[in-house]
C-alpha atoms as a PDB file:
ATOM      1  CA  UNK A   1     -17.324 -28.570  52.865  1.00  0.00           C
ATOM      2  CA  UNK A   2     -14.576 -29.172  50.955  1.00  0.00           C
ATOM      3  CA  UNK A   3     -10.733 -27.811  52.362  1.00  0.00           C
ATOM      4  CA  UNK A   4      -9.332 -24.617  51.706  1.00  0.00           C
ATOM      5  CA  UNK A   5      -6.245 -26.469  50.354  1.00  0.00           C
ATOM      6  CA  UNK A   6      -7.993 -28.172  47.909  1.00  0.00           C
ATOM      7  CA  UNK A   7      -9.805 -25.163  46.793  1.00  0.00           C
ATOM      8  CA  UNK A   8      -6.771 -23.914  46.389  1.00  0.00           C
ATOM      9  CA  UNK A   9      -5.637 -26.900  44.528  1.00  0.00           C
ATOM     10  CA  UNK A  10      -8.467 -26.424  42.019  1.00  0.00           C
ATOM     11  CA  UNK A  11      -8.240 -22.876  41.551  1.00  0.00           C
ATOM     12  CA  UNK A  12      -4.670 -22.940  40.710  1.00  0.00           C
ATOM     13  CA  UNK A  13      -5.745 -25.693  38.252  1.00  0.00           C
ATOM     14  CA  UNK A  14      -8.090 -23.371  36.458  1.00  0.00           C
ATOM     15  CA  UNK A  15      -5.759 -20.450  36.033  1.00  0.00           C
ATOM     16  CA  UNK A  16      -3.268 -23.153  34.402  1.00  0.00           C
ATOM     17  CA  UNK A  17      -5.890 -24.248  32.234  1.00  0.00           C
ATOM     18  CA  UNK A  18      -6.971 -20.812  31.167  1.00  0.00           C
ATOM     19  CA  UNK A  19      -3.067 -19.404  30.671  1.00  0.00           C
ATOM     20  CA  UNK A  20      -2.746 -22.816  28.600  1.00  0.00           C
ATOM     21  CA  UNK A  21      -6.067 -21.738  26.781  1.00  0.00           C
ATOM     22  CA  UNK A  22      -4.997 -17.615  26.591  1.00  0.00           C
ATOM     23  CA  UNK A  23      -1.697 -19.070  24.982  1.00  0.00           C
ATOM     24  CA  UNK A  24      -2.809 -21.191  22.327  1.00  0.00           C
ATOM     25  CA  UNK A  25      -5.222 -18.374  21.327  1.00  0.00           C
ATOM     26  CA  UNK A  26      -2.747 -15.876  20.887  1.00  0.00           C
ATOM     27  CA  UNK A  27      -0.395 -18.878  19.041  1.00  0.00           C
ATOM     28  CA  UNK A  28      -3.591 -19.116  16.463  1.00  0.00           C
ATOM     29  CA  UNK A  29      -2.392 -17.177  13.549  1.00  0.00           C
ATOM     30  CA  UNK A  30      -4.797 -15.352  12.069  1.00  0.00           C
ATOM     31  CA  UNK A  31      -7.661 -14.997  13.823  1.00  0.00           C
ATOM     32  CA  UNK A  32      -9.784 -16.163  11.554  1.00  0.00           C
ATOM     33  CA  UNK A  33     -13.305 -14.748  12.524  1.00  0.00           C
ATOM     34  CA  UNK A  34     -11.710 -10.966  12.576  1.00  0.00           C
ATOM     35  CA  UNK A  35     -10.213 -11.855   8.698  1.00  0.00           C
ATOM     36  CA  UNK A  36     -13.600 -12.822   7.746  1.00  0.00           C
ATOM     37  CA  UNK A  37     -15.244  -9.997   9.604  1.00  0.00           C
ATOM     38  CA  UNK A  38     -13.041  -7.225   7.802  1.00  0.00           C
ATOM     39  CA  UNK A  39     -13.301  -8.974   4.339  1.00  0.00           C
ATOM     40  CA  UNK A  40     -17.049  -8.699   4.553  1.00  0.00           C
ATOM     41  CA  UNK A  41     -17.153  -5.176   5.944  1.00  0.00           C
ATOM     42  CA  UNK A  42     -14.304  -3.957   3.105  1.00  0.00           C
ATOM     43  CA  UNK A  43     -16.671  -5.667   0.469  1.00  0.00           C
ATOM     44  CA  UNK A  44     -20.062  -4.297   2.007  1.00  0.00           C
ATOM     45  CA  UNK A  45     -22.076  -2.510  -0.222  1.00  0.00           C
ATOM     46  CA  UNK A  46     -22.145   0.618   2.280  1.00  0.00           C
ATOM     47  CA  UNK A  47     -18.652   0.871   0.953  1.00  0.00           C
ATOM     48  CA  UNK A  48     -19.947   1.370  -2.661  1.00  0.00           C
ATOM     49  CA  UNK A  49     -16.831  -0.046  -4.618  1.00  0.00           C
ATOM     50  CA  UNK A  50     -14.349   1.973  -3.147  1.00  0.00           C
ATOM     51  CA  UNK A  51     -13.258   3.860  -5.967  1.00  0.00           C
ATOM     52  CA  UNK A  52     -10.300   6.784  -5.732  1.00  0.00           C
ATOM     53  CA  UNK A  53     -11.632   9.680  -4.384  1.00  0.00           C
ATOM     54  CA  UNK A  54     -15.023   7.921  -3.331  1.00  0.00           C
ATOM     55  CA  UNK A  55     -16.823   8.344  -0.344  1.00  0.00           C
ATOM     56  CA  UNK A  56     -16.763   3.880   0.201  1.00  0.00           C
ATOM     57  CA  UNK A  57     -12.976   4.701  -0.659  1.00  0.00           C
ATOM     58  CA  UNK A  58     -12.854   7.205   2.836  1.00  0.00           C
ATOM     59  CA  UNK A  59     -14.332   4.862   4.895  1.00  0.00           C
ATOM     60  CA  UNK A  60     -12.015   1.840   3.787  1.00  0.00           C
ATOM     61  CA  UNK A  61      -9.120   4.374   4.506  1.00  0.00           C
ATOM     62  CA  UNK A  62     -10.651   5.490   7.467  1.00  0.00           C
ATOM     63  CA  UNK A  63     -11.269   1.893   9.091  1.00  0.00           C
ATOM     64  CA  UNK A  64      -7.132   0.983   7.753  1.00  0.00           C
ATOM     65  CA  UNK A  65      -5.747   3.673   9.699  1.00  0.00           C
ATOM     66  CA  UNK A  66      -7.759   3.107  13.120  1.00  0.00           C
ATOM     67  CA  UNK A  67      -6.859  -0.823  12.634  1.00  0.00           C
ATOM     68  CA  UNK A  68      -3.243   0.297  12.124  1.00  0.00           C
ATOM     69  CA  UNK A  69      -3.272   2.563  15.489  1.00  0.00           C
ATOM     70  CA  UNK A  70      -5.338  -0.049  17.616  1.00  0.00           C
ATOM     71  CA  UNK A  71      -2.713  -2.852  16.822  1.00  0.00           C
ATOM     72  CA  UNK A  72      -0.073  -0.279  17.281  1.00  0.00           C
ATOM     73  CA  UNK A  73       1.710   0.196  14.305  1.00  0.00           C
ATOM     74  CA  UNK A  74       3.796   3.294  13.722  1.00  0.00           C
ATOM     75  CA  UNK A  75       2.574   6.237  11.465  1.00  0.00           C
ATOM     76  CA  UNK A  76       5.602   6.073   8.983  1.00  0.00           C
ATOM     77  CA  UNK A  77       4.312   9.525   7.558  1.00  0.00           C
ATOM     78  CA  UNK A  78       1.846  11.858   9.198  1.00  0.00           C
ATOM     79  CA  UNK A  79      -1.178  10.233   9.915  1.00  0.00           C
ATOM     80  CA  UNK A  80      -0.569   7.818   7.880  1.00  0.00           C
ATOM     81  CA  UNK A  81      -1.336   9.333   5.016  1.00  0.00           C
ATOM     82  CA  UNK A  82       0.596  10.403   1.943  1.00  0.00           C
ATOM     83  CA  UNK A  83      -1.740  12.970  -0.029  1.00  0.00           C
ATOM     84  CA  UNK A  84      -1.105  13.044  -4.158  1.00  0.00           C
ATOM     85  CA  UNK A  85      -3.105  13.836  -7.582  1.00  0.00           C
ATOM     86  CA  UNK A  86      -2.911  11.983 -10.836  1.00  0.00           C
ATOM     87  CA  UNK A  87      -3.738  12.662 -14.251  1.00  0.00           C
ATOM     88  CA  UNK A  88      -4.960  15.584 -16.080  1.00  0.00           C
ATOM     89  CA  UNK A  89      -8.037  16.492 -13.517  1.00  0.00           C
ATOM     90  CA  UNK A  90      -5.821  15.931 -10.662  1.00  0.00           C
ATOM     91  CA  UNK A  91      -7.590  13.145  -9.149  1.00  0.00           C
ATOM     92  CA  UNK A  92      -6.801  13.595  -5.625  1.00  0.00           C
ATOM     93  CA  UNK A  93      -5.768   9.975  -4.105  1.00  0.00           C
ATOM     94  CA  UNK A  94      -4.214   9.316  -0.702  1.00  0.00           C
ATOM     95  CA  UNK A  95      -1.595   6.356   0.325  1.00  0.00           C
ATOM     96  CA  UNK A  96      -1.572   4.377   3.902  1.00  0.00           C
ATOM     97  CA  UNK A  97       1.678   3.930   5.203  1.00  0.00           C
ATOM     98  CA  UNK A  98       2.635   2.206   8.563  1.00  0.00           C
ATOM     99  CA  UNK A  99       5.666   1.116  10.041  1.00  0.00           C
ATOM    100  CA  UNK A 100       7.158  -1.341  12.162  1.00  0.00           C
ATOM    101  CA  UNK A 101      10.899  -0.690  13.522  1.00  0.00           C
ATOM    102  CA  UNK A 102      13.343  -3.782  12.704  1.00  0.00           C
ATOM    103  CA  UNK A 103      15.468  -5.193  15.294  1.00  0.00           C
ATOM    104  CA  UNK A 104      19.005  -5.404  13.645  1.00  0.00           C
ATOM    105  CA  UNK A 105      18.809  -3.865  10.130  1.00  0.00           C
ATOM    106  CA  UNK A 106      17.877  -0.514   8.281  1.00  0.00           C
ATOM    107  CA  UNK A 107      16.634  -1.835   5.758  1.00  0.00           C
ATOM    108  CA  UNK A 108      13.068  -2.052   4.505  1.00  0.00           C
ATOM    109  CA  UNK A 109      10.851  -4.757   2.853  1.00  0.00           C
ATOM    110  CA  UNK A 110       7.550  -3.184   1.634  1.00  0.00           C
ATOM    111  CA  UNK A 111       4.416  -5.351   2.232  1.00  0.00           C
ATOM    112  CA  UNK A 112       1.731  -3.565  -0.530  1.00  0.00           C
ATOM    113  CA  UNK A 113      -1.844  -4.615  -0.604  1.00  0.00           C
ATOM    114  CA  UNK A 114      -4.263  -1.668  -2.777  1.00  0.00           C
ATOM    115  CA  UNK A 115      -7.426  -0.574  -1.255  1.00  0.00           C
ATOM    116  CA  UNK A 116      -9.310   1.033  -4.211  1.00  0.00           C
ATOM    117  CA  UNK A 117     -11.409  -0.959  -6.365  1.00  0.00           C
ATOM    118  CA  UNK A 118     -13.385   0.003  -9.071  1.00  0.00           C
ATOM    119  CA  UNK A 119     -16.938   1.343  -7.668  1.00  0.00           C
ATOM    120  CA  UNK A 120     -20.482   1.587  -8.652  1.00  0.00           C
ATOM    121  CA  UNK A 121     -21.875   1.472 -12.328  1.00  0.00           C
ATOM    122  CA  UNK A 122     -25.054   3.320 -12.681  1.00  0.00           C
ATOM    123  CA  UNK A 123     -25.407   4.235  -9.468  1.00  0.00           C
ATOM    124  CA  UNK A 124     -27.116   0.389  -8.831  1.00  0.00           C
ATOM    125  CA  UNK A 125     -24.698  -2.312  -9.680  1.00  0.00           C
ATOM    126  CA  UNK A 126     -21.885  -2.283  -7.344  1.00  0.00           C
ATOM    127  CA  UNK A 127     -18.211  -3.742  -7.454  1.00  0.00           C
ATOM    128  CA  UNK A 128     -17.602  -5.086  -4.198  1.00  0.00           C
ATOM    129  CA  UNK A 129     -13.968  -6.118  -4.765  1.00  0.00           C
ATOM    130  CA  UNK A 130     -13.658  -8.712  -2.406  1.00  0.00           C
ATOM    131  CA  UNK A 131     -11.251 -11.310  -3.775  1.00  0.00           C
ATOM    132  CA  UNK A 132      -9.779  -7.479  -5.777  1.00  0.00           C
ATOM    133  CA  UNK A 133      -8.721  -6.329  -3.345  1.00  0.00           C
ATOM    134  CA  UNK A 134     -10.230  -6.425   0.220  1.00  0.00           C
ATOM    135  CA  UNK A 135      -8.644  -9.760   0.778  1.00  0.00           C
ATOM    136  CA  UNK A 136      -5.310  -8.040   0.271  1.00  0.00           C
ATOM    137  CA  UNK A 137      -6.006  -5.056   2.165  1.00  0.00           C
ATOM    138  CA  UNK A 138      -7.319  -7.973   4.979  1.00  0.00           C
ATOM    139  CA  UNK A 139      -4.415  -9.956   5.105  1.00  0.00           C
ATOM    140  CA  UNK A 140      -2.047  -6.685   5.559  1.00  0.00           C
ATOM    141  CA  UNK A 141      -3.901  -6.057   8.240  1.00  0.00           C
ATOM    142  CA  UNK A 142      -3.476  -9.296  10.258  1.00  0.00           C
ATOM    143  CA  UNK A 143       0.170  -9.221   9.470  1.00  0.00           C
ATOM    144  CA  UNK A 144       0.687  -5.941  10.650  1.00  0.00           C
ATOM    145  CA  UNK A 145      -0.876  -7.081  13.989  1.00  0.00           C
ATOM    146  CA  UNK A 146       1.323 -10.115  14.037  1.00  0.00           C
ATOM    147  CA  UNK A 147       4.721  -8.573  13.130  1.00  0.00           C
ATOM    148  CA  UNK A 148       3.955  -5.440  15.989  1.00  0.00           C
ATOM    149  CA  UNK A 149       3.641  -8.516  18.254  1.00  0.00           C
ATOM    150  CA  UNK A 150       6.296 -11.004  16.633  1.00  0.00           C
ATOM    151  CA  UNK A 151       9.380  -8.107  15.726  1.00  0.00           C
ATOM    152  CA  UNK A 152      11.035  -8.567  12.849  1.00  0.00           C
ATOM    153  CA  UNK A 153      15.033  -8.452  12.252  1.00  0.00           C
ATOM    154  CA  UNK A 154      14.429  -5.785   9.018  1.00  0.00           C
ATOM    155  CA  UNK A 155      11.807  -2.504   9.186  1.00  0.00           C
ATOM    156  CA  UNK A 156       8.574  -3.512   7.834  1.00  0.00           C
ATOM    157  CA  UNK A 157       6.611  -0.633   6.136  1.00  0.00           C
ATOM    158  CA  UNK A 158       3.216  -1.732   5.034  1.00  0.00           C
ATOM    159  CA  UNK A 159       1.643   0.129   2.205  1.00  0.00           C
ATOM    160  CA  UNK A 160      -1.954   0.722   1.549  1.00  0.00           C
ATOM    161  CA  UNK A 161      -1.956   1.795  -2.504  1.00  0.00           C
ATOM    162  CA  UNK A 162      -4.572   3.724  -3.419  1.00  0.00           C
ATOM    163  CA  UNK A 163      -5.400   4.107  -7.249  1.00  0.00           C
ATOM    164  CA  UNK A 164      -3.777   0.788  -8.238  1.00  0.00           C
ATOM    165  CA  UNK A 165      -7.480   0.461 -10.558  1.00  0.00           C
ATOM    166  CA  UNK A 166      -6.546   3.800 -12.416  1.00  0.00           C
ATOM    167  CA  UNK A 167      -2.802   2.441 -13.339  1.00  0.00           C
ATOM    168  CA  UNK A 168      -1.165   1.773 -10.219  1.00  0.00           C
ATOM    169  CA  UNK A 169      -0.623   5.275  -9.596  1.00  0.00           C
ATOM    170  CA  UNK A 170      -0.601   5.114  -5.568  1.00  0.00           C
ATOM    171  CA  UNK A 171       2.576   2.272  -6.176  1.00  0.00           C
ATOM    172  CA  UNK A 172       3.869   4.658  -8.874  1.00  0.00           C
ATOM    173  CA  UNK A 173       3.744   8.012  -6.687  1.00  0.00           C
ATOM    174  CA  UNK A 174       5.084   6.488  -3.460  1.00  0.00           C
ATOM    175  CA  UNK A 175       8.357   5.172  -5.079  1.00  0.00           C
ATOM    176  CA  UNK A 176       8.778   8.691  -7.067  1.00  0.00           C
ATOM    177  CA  UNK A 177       8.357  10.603  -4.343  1.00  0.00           C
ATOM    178  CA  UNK A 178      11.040  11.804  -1.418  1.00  0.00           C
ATOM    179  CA  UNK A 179       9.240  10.298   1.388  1.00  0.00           C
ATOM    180  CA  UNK A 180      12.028   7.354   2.318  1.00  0.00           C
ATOM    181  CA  UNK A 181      15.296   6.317   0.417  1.00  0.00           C
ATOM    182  CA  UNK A 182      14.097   3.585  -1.796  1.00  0.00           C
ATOM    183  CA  UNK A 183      17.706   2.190  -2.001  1.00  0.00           C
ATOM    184  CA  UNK A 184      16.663   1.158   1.378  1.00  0.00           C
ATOM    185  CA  UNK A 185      14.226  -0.921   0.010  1.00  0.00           C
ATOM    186  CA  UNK A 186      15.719  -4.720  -0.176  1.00  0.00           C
ATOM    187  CA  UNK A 187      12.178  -6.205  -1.554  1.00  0.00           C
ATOM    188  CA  UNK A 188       8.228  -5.896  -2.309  1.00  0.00           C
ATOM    189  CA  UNK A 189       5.972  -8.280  -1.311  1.00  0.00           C
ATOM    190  CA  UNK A 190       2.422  -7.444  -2.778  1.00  0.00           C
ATOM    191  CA  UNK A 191      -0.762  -8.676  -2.239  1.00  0.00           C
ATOM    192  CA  UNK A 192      -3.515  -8.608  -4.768  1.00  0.00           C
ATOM    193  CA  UNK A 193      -6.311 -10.999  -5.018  1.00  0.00           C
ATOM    194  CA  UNK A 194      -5.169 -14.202  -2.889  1.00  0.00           C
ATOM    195  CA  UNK A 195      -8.374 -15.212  -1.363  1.00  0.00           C
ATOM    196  CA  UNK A 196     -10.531 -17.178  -4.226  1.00  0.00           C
ATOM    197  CA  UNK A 197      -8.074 -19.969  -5.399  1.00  0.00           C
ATOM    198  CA  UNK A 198     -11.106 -22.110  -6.757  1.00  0.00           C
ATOM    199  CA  UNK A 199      -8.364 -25.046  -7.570  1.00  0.00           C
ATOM    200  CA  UNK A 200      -6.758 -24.801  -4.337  1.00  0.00           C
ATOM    201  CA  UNK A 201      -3.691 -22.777  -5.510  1.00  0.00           C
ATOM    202  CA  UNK A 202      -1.809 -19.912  -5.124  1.00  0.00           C
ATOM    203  CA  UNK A 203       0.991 -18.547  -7.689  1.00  0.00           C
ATOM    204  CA  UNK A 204       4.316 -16.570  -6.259  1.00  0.00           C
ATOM    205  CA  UNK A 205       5.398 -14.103  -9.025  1.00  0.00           C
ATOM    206  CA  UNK A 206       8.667 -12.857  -9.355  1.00  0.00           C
ATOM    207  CA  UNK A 207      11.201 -15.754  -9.120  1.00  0.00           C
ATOM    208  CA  UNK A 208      12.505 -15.529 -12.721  1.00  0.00           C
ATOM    209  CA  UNK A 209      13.767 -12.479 -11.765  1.00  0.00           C
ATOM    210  CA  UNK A 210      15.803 -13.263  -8.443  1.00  0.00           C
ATOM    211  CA  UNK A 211      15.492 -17.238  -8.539  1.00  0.00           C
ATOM    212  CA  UNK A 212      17.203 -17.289  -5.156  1.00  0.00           C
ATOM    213  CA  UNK A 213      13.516 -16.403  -3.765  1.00  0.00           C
ATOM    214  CA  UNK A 214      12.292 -19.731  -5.097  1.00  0.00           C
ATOM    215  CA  UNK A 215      13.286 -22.384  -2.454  1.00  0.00           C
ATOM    216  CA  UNK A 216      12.511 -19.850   0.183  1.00  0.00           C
ATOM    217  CA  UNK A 217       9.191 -19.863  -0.851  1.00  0.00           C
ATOM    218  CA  UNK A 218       9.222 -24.194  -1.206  1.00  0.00           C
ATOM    219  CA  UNK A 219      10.016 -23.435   2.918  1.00  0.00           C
ATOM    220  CA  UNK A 220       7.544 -21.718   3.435  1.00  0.00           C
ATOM    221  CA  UNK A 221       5.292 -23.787   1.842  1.00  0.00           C
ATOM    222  CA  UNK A 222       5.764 -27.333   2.677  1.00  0.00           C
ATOM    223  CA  UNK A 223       3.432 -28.095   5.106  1.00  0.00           C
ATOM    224  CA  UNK A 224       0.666 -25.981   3.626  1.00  0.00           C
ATOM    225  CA  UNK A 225      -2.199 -27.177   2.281  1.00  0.00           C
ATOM    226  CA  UNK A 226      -2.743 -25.659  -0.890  1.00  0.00           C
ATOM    227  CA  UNK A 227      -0.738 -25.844  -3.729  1.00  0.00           C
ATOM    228  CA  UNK A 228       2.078 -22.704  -4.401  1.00  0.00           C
ATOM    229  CA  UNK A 229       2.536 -21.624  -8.080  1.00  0.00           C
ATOM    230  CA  UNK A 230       5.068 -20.581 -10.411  1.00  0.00           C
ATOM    231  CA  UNK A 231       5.604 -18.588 -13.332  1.00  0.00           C
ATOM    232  CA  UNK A 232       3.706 -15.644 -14.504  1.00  0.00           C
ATOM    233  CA  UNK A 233       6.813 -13.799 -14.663  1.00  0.00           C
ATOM    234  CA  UNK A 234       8.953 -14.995 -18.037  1.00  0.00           C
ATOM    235  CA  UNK A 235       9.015 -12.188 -20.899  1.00  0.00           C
ATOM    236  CA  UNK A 236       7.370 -12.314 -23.880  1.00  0.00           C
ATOM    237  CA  UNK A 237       5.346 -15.395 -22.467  1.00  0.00           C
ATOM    238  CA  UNK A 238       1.979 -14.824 -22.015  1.00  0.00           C
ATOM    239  CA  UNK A 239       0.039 -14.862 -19.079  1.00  0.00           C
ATOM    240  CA  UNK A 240       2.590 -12.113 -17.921  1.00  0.00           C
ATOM    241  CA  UNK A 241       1.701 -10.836 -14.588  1.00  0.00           C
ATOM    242  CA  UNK A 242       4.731  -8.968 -14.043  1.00  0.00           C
ATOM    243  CA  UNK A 243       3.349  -6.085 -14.901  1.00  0.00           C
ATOM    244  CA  UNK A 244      -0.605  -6.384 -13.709  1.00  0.00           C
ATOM    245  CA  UNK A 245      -0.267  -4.874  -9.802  1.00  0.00           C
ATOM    246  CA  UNK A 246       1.641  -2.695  -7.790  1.00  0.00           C
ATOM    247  CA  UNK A 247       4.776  -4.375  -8.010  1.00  0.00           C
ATOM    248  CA  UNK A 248       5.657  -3.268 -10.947  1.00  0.00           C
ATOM    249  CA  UNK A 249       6.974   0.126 -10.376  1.00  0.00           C
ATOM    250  CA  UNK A 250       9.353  -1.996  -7.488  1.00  0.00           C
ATOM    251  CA  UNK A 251      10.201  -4.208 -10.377  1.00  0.00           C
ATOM    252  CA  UNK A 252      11.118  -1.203 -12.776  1.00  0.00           C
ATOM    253  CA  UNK A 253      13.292  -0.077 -10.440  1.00  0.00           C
ATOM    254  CA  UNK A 254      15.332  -3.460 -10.052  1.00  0.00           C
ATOM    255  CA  UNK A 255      13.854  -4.509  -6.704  1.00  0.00           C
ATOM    256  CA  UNK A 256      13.367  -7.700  -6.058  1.00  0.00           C
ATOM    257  CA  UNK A 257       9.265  -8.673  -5.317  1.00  0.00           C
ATOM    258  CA  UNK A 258       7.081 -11.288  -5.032  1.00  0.00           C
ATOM    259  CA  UNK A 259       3.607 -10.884  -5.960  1.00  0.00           C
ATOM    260  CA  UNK A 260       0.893 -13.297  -4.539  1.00  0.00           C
ATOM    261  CA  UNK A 261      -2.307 -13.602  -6.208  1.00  0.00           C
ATOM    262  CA  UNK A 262      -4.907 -16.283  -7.437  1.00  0.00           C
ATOM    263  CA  UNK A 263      -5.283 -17.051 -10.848  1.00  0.00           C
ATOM    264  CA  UNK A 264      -7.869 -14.676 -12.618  1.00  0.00           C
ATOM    265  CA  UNK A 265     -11.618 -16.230 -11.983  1.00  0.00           C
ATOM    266  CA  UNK A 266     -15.462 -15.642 -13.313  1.00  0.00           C
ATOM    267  CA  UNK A 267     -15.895 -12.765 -11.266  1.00  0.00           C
ATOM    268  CA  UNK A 268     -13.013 -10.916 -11.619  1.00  0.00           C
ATOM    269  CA  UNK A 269     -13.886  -7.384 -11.635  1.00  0.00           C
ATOM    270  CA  UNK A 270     -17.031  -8.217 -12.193  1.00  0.00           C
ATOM    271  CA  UNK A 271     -20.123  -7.568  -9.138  1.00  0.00           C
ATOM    272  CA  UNK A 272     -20.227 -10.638  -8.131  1.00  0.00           C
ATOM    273  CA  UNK A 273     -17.004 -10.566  -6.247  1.00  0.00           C
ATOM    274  CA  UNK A 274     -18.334 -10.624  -3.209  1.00  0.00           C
ATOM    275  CA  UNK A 275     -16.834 -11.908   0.031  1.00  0.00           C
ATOM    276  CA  UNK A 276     -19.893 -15.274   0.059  1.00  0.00           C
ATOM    277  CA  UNK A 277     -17.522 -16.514  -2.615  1.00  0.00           C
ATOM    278  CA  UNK A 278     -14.761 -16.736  -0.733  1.00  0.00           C
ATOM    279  CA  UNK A 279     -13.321 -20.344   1.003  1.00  0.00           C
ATOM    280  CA  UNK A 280     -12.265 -19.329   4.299  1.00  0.00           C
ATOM    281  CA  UNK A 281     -10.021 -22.519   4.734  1.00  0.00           C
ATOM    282  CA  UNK A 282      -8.295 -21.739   1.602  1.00  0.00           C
ATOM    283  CA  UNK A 283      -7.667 -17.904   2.314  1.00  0.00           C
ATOM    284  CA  UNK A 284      -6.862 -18.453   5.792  1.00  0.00           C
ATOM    285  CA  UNK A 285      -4.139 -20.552   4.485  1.00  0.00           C
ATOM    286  CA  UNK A 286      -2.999 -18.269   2.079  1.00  0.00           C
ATOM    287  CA  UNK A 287      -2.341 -16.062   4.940  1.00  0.00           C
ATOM    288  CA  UNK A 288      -0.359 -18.468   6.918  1.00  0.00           C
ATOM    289  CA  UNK A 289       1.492 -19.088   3.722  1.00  0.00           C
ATOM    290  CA  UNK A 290       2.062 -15.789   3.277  1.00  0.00           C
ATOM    291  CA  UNK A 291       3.154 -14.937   6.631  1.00  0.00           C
ATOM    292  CA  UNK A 292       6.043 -17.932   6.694  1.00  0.00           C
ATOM    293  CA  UNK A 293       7.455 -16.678   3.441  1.00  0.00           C
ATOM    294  CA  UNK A 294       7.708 -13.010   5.228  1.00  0.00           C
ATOM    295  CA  UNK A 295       9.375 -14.309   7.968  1.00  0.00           C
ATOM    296  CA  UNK A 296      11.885 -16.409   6.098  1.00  0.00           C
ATOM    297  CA  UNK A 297      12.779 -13.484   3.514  1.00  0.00           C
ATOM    298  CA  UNK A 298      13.444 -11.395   6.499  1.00  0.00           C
ATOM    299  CA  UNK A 299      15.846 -13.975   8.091  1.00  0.00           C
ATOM    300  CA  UNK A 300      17.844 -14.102   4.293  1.00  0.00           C
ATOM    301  CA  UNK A 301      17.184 -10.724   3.574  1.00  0.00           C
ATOM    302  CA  UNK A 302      20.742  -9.824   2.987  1.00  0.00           C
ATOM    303  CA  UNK A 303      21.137 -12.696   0.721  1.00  0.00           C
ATOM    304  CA  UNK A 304      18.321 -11.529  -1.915  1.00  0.00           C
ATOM    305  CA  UNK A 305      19.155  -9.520  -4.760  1.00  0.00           C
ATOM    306  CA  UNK A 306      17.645  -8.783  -8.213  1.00  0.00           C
ATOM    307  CA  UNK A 307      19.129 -10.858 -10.702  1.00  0.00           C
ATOM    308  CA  UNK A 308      20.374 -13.903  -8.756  1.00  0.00           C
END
């Protein structure tokens, strides 16, 4: 029978191994099989396209919003929600917005990702949106669970846009309405289709406009491995993406942004962008990418400003 010392011995050796183990688990950023997991479920056809005012478009909000309180991010309105109507029949559409406290600053950067997509056609075909835009909504999602564990030195508040297919409307309405002082906000980040880069590339959007952005972004993606794009961004040069996602009301009003999104592919918006298509090494990279270039624009927030 072996001692009770070296019982001990071993024991002790196993709860070292397992904190070791525990550790580099929680180190492992994101988790990939939960990303893949919530891109297929957003892009299920039991959530029918999503469209505004849908019931697919419910359950999508539905399933943000208990993500949001299990990870424990702050309700930055009540319940989350922010209620409006667009358009001549009053199309009743409904924003996500959570919030996680800075450390040092009161000022904001707004991470956007829009939840809508475009729905069913003839009740049979239906637009999954999985690349447009469950793989935005996704990757909000894992960064609000790593920022509520990692804080950051500015407030986060991470924006679920509803109604982006129908003109952006849920980007338009939040920065025309009263609900926070949007001189507060020092910069958008948004996230709109950044899971299917076929060639292995990703484009940052915005840099023409405050080029001080652009070797931040280099930082943050040096060691990556896929490729980060410029451009998209100069006027009266066409493709022009400046004005193609939710950024754009930010941009209007002279805040600096950054949109990150694949370049346009065969099944955009078409219903065959579904979640099968999507490379999980690339997108899961595209995260990580993502996530450094947050972290470094918060650490030099003070230094970014529109037109430098």
């Amino acid at each position: 029978m072996k001692s009770l010392k070296h019982c001990l011995v071993l024991l002790s050796l196993l709860i070292a191994q397992q904190g070791f183990a525990q550790k580099d688990s929680i180190a492992v950023f994101p988790d990939s099989a939960k990303v893949m997991e919530d891109l297929f479920f957003l892009a299920s056809d039991s959530l029918q396209g999503r469209k505004t005012n849908s019931q697919g478009n419910k359950i999508a909000r539905n399933f943000i919003i208990k993500r949001l309180q299990k990870v424990g991010v702050s309700a930055y309105v009540q319940d989350y929600t922010q209620p409006f109507a667009f358009g001549k029949d009053s199309i009743p559409a409904v924003n996500i917005l959570g919030f996680i406290e800075g450390f040092s600053s009161k000022n904001y950067i707004v991470i956007s990702a829009h939840y809508d997509h475009v729905g069913m056609e003839d009740s049979t075909k239906i637009y999954n949106g999985a690349d447009d835009n469950a793989s935005g909504v996704v990757t909000l999602l894992a960064l609000a669970k790593y920022f509520r564990e990692n804080q950051p030195e500015n407030n986060l508040l991470f924006a679920f846009f509803d109604a982006e297919e129908m003109g952006l409307q849920g980007a338009k309405h939040f920065m025309q309405s009263v609900v926070m002082d949007t001189s507060r906000i020092k910069m958008n980040i948004n996230l709109d289709m950044v899971s299917r880069g076929d060639k292995n590339e990703i484009y940052a959007v915005g840099t023409y406009f405050t080029p001080y952005l652009k070797p931040l972004l280099n930082e943050a993606s040096k060691d990556k491995s896929i490729k980060l794009l410029f451009g998209r961004d100069i006027p009266k040069k066409k493709p022009y993406w400046v004005n193609a996602s939710d950024h754009a009301p930010f941009h209007q009003a002279e805040i600096p942004f950054i949109y990150f999104g694949v370049d346009d592919h065969p099944d955009y918006h078409k219903i065959t962008d579904t979640a099968d298509k999507v490379n999980p090494d690339f997108y899961l990279e595209a995260i990580r990418l993502i996530k450094d270039a947050i972290e470094i624009f918060d650490a030099n927030l003070d230094e970014i400003v529109y037109g430098k």
